[in-house]
C-alpha atoms as a PDB file:
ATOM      1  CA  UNK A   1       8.978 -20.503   6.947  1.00  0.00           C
ATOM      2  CA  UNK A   2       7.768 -19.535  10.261  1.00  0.00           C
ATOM      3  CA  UNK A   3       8.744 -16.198  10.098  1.00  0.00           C
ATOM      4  CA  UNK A   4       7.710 -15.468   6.973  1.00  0.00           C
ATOM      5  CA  UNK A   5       5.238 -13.135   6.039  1.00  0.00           C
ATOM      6  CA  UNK A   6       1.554 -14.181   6.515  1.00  0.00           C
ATOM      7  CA  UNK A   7      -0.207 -14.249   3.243  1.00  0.00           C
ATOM      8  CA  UNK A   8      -3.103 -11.553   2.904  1.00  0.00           C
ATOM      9  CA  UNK A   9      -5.815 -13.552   2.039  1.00  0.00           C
ATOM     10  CA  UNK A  10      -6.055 -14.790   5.694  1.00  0.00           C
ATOM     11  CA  UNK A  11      -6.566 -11.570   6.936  1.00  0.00           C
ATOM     12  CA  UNK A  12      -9.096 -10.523   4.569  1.00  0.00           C
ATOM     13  CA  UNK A  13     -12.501  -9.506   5.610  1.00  0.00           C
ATOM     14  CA  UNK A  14     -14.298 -12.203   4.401  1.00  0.00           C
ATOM     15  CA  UNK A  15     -12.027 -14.683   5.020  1.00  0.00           C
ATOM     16  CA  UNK A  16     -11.579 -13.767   8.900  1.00  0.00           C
ATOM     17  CA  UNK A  17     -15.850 -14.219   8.586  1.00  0.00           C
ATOM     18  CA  UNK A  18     -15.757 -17.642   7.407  1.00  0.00           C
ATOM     19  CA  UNK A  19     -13.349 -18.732   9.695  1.00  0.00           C
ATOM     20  CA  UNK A  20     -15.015 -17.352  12.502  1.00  0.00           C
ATOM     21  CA  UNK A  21     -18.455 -18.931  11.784  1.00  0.00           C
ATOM     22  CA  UNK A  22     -17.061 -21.994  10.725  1.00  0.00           C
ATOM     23  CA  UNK A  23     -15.387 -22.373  13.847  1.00  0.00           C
ATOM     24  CA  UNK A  24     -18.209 -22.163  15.920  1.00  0.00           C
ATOM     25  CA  UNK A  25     -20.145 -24.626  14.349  1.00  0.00           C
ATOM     26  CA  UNK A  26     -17.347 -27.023  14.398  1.00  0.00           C
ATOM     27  CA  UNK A  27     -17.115 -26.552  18.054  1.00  0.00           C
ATOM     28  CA  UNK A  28     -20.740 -26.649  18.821  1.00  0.00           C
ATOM     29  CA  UNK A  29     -20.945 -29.861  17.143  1.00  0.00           C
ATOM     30  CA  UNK A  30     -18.079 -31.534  18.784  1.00  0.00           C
ATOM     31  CA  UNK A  31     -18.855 -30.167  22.523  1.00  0.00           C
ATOM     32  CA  UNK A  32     -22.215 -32.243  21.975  1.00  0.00           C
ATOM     33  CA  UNK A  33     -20.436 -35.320  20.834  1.00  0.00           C
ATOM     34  CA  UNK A  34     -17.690 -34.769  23.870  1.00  0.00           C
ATOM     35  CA  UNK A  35     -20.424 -34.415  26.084  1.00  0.00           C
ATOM     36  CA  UNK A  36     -21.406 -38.147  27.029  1.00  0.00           C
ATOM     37  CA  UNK A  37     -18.085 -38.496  27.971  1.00  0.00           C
ATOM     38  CA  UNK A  38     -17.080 -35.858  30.577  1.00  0.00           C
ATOM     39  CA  UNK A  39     -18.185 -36.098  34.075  1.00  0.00           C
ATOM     40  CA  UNK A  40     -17.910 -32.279  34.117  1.00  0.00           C
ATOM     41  CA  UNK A  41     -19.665 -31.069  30.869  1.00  0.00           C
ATOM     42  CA  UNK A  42     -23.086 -28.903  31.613  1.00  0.00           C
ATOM     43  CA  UNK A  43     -22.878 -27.990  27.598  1.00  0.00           C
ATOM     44  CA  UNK A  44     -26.753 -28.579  26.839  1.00  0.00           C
ATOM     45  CA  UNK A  45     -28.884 -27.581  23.990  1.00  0.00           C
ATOM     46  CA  UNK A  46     -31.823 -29.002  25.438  1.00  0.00           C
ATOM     47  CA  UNK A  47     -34.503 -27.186  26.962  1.00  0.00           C
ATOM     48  CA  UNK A  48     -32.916 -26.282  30.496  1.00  0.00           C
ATOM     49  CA  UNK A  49     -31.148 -23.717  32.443  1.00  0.00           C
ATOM     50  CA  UNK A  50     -28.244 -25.541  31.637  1.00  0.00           C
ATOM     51  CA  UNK A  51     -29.789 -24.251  27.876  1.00  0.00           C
ATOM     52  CA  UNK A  52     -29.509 -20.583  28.753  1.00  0.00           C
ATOM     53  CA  UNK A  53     -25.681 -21.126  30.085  1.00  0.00           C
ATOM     54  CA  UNK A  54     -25.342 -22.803  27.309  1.00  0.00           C
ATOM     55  CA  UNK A  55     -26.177 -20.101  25.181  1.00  0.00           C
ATOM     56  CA  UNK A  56     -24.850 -17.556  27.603  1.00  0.00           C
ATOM     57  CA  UNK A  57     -21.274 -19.020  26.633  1.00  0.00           C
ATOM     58  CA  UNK A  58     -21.941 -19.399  23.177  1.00  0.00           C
ATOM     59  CA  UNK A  59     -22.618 -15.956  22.668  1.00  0.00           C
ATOM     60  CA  UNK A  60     -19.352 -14.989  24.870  1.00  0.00           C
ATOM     61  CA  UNK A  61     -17.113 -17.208  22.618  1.00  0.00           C
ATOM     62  CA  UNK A  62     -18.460 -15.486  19.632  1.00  0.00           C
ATOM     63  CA  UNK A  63     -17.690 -12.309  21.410  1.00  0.00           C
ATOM     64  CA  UNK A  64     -14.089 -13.401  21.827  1.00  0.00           C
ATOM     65  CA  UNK A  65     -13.970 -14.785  18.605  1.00  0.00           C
ATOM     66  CA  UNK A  66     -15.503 -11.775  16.777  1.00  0.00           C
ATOM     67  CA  UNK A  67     -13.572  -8.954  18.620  1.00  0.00           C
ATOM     68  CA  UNK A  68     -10.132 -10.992  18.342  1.00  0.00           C
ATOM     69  CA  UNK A  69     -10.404 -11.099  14.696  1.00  0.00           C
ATOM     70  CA  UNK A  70     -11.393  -7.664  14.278  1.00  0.00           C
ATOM     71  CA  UNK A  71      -7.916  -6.620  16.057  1.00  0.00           C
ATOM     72  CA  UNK A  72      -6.322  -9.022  13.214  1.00  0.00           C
ATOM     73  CA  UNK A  73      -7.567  -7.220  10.349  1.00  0.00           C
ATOM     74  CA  UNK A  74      -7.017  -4.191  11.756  1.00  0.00           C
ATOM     75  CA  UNK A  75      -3.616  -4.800  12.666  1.00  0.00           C
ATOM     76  CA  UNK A  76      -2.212  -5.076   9.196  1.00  0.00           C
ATOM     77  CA  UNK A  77      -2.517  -1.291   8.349  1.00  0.00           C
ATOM     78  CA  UNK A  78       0.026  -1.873  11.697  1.00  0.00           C
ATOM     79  CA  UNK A  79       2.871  -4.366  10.844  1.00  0.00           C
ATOM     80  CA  UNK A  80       2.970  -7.154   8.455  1.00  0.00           C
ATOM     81  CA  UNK A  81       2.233 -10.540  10.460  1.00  0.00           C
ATOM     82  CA  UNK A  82       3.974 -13.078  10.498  1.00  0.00           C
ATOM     83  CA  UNK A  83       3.140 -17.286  10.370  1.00  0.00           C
ATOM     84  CA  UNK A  84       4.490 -17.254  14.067  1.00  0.00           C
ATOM     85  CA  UNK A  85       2.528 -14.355  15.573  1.00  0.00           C
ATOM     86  CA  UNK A  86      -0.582 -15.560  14.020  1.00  0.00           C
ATOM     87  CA  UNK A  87      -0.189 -18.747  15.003  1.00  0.00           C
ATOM     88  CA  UNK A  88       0.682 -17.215  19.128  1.00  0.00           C
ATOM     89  CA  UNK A  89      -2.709 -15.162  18.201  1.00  0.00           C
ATOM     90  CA  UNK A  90      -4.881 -18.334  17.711  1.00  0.00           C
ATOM     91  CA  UNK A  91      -3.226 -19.894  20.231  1.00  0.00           C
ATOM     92  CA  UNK A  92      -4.428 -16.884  22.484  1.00  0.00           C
ATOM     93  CA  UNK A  93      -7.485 -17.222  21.770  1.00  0.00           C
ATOM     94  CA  UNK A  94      -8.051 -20.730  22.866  1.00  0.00           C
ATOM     95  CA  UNK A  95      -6.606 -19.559  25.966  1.00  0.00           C
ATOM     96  CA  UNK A  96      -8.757 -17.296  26.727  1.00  0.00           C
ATOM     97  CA  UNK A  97     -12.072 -19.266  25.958  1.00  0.00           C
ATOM     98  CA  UNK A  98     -10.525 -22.371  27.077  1.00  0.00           C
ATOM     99  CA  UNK A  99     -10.110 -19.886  30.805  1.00  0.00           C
ATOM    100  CA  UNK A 100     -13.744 -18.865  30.423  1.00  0.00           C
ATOM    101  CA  UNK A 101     -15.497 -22.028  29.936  1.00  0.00           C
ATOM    102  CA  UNK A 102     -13.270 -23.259  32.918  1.00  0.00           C
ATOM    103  CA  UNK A 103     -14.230 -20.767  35.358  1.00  0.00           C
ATOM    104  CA  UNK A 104     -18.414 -21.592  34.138  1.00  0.00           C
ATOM    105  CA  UNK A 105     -17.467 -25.585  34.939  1.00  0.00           C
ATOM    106  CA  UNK A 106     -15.957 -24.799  38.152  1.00  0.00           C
ATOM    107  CA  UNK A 107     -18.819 -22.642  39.422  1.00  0.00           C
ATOM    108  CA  UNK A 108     -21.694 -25.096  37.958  1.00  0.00           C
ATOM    109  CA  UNK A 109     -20.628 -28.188  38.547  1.00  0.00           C
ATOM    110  CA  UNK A 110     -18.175 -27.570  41.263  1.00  0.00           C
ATOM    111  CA  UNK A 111     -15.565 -30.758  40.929  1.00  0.00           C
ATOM    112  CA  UNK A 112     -14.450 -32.066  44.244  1.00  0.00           C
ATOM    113  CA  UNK A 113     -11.809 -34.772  42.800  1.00  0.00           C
ATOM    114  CA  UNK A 114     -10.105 -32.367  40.237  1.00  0.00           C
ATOM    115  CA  UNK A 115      -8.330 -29.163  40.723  1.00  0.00           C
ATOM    116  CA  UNK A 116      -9.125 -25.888  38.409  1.00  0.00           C
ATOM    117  CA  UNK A 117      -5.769 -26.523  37.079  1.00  0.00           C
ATOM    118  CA  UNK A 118      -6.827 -29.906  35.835  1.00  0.00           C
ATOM    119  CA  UNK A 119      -9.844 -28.243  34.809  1.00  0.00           C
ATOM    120  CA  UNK A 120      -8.571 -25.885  32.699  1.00  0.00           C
ATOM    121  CA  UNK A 121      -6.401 -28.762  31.301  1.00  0.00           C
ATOM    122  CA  UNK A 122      -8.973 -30.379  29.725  1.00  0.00           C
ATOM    123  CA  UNK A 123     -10.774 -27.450  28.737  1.00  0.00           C
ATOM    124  CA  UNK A 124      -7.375 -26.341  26.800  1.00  0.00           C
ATOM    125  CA  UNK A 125      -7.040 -30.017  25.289  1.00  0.00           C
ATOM    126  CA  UNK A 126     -10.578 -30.101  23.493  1.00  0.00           C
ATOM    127  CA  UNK A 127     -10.440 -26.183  23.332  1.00  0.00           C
ATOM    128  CA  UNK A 128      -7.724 -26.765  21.370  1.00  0.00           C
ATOM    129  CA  UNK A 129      -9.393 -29.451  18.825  1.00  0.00           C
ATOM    130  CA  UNK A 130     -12.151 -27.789  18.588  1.00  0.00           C
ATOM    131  CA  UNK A 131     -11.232 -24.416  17.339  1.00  0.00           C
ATOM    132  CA  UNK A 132      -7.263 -25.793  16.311  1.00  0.00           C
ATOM    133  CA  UNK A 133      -9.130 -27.756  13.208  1.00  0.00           C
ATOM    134  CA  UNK A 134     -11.417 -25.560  12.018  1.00  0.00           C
ATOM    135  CA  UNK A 135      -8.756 -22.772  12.367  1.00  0.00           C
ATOM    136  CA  UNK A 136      -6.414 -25.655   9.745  1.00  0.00           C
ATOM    137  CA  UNK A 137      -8.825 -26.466   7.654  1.00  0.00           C
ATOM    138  CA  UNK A 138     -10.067 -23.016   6.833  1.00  0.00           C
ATOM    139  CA  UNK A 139      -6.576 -21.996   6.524  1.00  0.00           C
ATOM    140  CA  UNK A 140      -5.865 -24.821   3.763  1.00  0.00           C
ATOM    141  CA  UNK A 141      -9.287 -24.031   2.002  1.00  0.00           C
ATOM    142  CA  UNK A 142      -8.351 -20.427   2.095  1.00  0.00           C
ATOM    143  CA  UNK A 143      -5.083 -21.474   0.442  1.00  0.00           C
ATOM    144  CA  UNK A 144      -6.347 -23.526  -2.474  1.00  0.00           C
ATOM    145  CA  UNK A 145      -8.926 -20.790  -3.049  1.00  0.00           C
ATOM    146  CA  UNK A 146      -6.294 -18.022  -3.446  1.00  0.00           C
ATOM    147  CA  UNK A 147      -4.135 -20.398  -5.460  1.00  0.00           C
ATOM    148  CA  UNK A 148      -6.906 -20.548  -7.946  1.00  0.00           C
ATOM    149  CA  UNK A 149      -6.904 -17.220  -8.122  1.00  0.00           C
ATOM    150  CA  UNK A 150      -3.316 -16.728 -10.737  1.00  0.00           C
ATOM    151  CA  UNK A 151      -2.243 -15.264 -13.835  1.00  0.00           C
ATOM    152  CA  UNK A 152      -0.569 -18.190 -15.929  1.00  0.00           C
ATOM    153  CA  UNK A 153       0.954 -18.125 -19.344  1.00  0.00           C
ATOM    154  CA  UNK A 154      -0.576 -20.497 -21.915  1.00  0.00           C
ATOM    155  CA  UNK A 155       1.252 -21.634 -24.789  1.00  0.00           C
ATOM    156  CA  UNK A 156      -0.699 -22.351 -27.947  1.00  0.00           C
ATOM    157  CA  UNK A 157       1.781 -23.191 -30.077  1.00  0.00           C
ATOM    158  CA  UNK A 158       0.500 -27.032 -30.708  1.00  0.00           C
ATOM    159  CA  UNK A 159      -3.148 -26.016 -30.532  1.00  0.00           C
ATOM    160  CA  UNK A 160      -5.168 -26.325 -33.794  1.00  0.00           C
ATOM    161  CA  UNK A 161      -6.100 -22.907 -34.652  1.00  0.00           C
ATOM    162  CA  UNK A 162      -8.528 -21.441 -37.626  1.00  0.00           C
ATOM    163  CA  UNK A 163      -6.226 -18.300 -37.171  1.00  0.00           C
ATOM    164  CA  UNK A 164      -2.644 -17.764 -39.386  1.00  0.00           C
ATOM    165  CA  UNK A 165       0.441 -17.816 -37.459  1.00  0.00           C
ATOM    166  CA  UNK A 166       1.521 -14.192 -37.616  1.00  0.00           C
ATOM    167  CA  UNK A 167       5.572 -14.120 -38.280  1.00  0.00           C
ATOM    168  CA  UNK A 168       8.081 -13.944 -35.221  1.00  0.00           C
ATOM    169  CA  UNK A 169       4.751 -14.629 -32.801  1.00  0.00           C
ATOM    170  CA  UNK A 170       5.507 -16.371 -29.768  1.00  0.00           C
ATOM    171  CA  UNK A 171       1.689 -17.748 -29.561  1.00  0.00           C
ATOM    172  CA  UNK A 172       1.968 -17.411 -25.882  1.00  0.00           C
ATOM    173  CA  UNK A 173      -0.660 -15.468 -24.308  1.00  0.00           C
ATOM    174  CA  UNK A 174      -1.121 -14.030 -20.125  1.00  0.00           C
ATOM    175  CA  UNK A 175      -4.214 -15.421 -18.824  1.00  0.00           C
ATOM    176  CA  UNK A 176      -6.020 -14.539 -15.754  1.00  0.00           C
ATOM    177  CA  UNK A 177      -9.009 -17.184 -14.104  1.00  0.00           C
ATOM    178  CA  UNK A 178     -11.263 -15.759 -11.165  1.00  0.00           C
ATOM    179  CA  UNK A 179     -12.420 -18.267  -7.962  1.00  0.00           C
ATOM    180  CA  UNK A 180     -14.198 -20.794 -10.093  1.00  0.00           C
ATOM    181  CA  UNK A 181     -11.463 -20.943 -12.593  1.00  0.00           C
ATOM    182  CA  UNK A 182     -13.556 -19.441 -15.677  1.00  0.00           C
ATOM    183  CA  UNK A 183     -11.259 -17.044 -17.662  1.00  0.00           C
ATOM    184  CA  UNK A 184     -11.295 -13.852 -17.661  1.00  0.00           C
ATOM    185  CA  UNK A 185      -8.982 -12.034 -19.332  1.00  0.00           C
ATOM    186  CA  UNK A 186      -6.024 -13.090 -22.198  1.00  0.00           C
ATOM    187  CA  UNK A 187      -3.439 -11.251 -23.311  1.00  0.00           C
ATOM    188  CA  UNK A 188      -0.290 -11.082 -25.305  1.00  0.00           C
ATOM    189  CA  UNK A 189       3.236 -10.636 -23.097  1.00  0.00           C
ATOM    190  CA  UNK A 190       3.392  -8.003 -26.541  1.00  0.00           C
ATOM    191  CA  UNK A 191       0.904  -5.945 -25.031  1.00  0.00           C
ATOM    192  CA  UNK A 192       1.474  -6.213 -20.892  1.00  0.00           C
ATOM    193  CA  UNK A 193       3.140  -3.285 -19.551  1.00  0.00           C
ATOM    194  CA  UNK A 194       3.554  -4.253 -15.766  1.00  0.00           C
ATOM    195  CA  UNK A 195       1.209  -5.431 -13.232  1.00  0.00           C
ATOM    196  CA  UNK A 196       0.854  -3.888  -9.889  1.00  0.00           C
ATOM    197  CA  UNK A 197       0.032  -4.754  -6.309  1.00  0.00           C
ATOM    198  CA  UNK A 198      -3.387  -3.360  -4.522  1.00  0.00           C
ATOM    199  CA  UNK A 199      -3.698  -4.437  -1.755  1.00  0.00           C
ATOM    200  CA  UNK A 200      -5.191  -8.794  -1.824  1.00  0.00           C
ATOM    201  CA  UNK A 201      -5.630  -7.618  -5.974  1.00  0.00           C
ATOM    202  CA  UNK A 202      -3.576  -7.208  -8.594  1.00  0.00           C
ATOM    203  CA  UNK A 203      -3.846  -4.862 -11.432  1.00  0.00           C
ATOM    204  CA  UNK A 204      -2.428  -5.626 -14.982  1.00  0.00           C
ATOM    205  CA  UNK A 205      -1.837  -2.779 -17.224  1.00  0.00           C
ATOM    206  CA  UNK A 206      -1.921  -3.481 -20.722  1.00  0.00           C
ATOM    207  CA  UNK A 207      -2.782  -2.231 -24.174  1.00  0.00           C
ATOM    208  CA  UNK A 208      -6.030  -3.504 -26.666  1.00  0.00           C
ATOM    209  CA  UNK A 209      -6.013  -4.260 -30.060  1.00  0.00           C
ATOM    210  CA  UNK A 210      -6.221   0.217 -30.612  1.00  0.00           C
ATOM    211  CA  UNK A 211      -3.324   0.710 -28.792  1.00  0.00           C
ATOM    212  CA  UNK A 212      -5.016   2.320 -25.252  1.00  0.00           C
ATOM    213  CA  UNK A 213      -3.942   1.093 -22.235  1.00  0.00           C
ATOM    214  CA  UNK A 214      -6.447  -0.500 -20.104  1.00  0.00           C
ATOM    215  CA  UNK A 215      -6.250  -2.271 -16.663  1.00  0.00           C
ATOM    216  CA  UNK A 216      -7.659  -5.140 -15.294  1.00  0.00           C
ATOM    217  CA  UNK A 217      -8.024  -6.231 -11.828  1.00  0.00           C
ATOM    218  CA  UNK A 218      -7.817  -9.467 -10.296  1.00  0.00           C
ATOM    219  CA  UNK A 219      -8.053 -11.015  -6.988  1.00  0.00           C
ATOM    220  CA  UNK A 220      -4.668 -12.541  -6.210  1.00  0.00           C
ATOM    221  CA  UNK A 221      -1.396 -11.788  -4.688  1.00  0.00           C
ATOM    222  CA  UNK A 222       1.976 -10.375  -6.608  1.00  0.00           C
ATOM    223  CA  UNK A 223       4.207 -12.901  -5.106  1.00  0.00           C
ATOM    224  CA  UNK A 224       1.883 -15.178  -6.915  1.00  0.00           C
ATOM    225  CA  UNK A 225       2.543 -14.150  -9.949  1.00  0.00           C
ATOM    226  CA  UNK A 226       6.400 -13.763  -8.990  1.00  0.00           C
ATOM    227  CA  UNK A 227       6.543 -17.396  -8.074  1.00  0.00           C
ATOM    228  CA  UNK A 228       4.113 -18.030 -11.596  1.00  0.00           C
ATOM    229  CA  UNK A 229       6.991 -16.182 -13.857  1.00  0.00           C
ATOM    230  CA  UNK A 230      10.507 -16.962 -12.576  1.00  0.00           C
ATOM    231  CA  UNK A 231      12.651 -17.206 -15.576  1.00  0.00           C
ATOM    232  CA  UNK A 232      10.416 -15.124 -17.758  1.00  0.00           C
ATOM    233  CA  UNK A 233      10.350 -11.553 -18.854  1.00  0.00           C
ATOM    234  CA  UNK A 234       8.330 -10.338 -15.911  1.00  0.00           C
ATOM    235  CA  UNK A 235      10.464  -9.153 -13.214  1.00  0.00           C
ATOM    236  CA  UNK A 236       9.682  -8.097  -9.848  1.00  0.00           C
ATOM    237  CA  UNK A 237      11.265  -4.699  -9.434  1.00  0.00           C
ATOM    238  CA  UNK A 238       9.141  -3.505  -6.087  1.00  0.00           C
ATOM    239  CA  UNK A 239       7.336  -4.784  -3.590  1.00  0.00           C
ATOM    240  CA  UNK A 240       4.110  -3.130  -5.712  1.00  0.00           C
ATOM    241  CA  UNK A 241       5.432  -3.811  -8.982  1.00  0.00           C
ATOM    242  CA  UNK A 242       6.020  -6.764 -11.308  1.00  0.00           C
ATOM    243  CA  UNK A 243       7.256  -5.030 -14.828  1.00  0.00           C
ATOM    244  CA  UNK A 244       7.627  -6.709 -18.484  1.00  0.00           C
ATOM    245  CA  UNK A 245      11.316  -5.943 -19.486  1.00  0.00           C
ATOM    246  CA  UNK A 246      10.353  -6.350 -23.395  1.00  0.00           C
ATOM    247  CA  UNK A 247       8.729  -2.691 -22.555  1.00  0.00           C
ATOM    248  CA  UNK A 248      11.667  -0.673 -20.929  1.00  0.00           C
ATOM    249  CA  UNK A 249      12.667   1.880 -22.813  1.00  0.00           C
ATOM    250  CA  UNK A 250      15.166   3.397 -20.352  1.00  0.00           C
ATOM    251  CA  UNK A 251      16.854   2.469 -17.274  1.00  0.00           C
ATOM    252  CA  UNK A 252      18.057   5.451 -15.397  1.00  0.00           C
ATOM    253  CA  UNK A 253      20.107   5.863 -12.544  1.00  0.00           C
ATOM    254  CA  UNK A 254      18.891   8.568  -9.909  1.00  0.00           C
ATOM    255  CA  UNK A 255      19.838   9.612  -6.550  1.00  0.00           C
ATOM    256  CA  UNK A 256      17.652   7.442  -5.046  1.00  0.00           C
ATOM    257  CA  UNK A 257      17.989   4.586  -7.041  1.00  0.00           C
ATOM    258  CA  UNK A 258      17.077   2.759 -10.403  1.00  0.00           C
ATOM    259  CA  UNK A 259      14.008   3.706 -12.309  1.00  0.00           C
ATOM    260  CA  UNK A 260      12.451   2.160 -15.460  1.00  0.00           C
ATOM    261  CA  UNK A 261      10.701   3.823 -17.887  1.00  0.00           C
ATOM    262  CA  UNK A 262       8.318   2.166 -20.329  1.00  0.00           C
ATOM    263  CA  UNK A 263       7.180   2.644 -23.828  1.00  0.00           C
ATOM    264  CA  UNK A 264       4.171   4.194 -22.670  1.00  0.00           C
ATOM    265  CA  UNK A 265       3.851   8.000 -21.883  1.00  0.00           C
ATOM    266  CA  UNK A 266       0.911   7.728 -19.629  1.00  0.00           C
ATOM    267  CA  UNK A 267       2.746   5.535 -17.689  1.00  0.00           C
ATOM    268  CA  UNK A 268       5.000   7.038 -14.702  1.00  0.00           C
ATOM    269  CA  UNK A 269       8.789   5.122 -14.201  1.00  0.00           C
ATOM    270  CA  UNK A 270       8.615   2.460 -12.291  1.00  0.00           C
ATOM    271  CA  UNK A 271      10.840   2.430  -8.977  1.00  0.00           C
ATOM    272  CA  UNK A 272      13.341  -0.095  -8.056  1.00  0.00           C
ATOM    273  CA  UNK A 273      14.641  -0.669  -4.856  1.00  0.00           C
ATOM    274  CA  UNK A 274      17.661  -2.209  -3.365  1.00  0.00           C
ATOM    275  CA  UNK A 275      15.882  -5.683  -3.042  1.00  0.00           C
ATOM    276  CA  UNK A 276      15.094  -5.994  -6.692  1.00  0.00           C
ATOM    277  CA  UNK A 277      18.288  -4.044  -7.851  1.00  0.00           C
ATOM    278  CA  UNK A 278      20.959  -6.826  -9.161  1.00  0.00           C
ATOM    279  CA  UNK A 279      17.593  -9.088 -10.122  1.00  0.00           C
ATOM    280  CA  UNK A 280      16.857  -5.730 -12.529  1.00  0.00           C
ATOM    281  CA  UNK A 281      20.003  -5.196 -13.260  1.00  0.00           C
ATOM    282  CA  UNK A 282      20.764  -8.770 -14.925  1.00  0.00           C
ATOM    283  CA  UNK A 283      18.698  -7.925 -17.663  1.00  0.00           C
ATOM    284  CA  UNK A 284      20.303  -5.210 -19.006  1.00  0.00           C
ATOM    285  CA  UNK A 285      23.549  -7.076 -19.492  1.00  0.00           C
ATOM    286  CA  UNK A 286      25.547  -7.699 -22.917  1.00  0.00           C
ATOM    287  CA  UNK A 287      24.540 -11.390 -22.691  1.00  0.00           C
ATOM    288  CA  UNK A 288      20.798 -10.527 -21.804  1.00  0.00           C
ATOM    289  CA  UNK A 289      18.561 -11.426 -24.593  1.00  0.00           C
ATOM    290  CA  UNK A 290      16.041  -9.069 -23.359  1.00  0.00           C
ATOM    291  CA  UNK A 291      17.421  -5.990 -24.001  1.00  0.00           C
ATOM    292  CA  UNK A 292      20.484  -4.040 -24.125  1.00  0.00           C
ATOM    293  CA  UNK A 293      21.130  -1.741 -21.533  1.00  0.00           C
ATOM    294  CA  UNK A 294      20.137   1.370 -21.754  1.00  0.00           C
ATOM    295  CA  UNK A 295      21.377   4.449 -19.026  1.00  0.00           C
ATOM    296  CA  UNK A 296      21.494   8.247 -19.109  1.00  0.00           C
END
């Protein structure tokens, strides 16, 4: 899992905000608890010199902080990240301020018992608690938030309904929920063409009750919805596209690979790549239920 790919969402803009400013309060509050207890700590938010240093390496850490994550965001137009190499970049980072507010404790308070190795020790060790916790529990809240943020299939078919039953329906509808979990969107699998990736959004494609396709966008990732839909008629056929087999009209084999086309003029043929290929494939098999196959 470690080397997986990091999700989006913890790279987004505001995300990479609110962990930043939540991390600095957390620390500012639990330097002035650690305080009373260190024979070295000159952290003071009184009114003092020691006041103006203090504020001299709050600003600094913010600094680090703020220019650090700016190099994250921008470095996923670069490469994809992984949970390993952001987890070396926070690590980094503690480093770095943990060095900092070292060399300021050395040159105010100038320890004669301890070395500047043992120092920075104990600058690393709360350093490390208080940005390691804040940088966990945003991470988890980030999580839950973005897990919020799906496209689930509801099944009515034991809900009490003023509405007649229309024949062969499979009174299943697509729904989509924002952050606070209100819905926002329901649709029939009947009417979804194929949802596509944009970036930390998804867009689904889909017709209304006059037959013109529409699209709706939603905050959440594709591999979301993969993990939402195993089994189902949505298949993952690119790493940008998750397409409704019920609406392939063709599946034709080109030079560069597999490409579906839908029953939908407007809509270009979908690409699928080698990673997707026998998944694709499977459904277009005598035994699939789906579909029968359909080539050039």
């Amino acid at each position: 899992m470690i080397t997986e790919k990091l999700p989006k969402y913890l790279l987004g803009k505001y995300q990479l905000i609110g962990t930043v400013t939540f991390s600095v309060l957390f620390a500012v509050v639990f330097l002035n608890i650690y305080i009373p207890f260190s024979e070295t700590a000159w952290f003071e938010l009184g009114d003092s010199v020691m006041f103006l240093r203090t504020l001299v390496f709050i600003a600094a850490a913010i600094m680090i902080l703020v220019l650090s994550r700016l190099l994250m965001y921008r470095s996923k137009m670069l490469f994809e990240m992984t949970y390993l190499e952001y987890i070396i970049w926070c690590l980094l980072e503690i480093v770095v301020i943990s060095a900092f507010y070292t060399w300021l404790t050395v040159d105010m308070t100038s320890p004669v018992d301890e070395s500047h190795l043992k120092v920075f020790g104990r600058s690393l060790l709360y350093g490390s608690i208080a940005l390691g916790i804040p940088y966990l529990i945003a991470g988890m809240y980030f999580a839950i938030i973005d897990k919020n943020n799906t496209i689930r299939l509801m099944n009515y078919e034991n809900v009490v309904t003023d509405e007649p039953q229309k024949p062969d329906s499979s009174m299943q509808k697509i729904t989509l929920f924002d952050n606070s979990g209100t819905l926002k969107l329901s649709v029939s699998p009947e009417n979804l063409y194929y949802i596509e990736s944009d970036d930390n959004y998804i867009k689904v494609w889909y017709t209304d009750n006059k037959g013109e396709l529409k699209q709706y966008m939603l905050r959440c990732r594709l591999k979301t919805v993969e993990d939402s839909f195993k089994g189902s008629g949505l298949v993952r056929c690119n790493r940008k596209y998750i397409v409704n087999i019920k609406k392939v009209t063709m599946l034709r084999k080109e030079s560069e690979g597999y490409v579906l086309d839908l029953a939908n003029e407007s809509i270009p043929s979908l690409p699928v790549t080698k990673t997707y290929t026998d998944i694709v494939l499977s459904y277009f098999t005598e035994e699939s239920p789906l579909l029968e196959p359909i080539e050039d």
